[in-house]
Protein backbone atom coordinates (compact mmCIF):
# COMPACT_ATOMS: atom_id res chain seq x y z
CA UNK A 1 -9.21 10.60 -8.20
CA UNK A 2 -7.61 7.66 -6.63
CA UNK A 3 -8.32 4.04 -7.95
CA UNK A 4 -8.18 1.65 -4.86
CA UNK A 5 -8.70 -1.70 -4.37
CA UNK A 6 -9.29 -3.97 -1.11
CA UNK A 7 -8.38 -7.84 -1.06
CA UNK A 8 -10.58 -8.72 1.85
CA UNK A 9 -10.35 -12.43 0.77
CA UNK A 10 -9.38 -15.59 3.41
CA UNK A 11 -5.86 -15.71 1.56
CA UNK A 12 -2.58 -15.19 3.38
CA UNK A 13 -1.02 -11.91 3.88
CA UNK A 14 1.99 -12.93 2.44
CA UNK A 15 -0.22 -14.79 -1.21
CA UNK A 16 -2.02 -11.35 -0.75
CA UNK A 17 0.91 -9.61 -1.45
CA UNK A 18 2.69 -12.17 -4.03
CA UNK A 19 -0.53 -11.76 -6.03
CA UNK A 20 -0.17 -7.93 -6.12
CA UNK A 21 3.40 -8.22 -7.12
CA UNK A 22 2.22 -10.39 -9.89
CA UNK A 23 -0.54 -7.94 -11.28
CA UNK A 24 1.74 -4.95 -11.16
CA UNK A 25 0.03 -3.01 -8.43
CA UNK A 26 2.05 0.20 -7.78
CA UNK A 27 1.52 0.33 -3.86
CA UNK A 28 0.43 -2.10 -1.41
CA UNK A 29 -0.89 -1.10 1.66
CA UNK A 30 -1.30 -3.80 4.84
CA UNK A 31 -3.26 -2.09 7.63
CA UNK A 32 -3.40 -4.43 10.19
CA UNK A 33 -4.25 -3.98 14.12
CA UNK A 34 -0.49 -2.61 14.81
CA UNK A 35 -0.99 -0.05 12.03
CA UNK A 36 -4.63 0.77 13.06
CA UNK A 37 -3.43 1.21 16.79
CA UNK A 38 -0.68 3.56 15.74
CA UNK A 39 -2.53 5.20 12.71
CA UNK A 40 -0.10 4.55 10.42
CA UNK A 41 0.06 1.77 7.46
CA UNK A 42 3.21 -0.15 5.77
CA UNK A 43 3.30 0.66 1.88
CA UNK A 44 5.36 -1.36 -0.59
CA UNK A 45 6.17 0.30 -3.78
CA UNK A 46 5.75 -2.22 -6.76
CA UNK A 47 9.85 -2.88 -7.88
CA UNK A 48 11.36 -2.08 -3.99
CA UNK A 49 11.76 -4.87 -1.53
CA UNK A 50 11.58 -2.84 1.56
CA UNK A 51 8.47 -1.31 3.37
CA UNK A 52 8.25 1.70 4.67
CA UNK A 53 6.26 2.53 7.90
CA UNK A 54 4.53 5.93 7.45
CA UNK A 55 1.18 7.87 9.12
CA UNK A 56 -1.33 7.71 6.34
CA UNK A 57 -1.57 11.22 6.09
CA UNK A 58 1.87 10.88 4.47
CA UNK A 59 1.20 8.17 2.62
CA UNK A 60 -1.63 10.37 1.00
CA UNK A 61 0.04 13.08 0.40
CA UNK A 62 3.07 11.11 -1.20
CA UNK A 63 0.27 9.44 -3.37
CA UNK A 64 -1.25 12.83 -4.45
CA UNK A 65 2.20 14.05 -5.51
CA UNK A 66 3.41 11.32 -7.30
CA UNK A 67 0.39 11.39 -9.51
CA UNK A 68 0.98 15.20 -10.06
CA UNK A 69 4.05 14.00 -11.73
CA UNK A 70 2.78 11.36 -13.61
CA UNK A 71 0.31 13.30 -15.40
């Protein structure tokens, strides 16, 4: 019940994520080698600044609540 979407294109990390900003997308997820290595991925929510760090079990279940409160 999750609508994802991967930018696998040649562009920069850092266009990647000014192009997300642009469209609105609520989280951003980089998973790079450092996050694959430690099993964890940095999310940006769309309107915060910082990233958070997180084990993407956490990051799931974060995702699954905040759509329980959205509905």
């Amino acid at each position: 019940g999750v609508r994802v979407e991967v930018d696998s294109s040649d562009e920069t990390v850092s266009k990647k994520i000014r192009l997300a900003q642009k469209a609105k997308v609520p989280y951003m997820v980089v998973l790079g080698d450092k996050e694959k290595d430690l099993k964890n991925v940095s999310v940006r929510e769309y309107g915060k600044d910082n990233t958070d760090v997180m084990s993407l079990s956490k990051f799931v279940d974060k995702l699954v609540e905040d759509i329980g409160r959205r509905r």
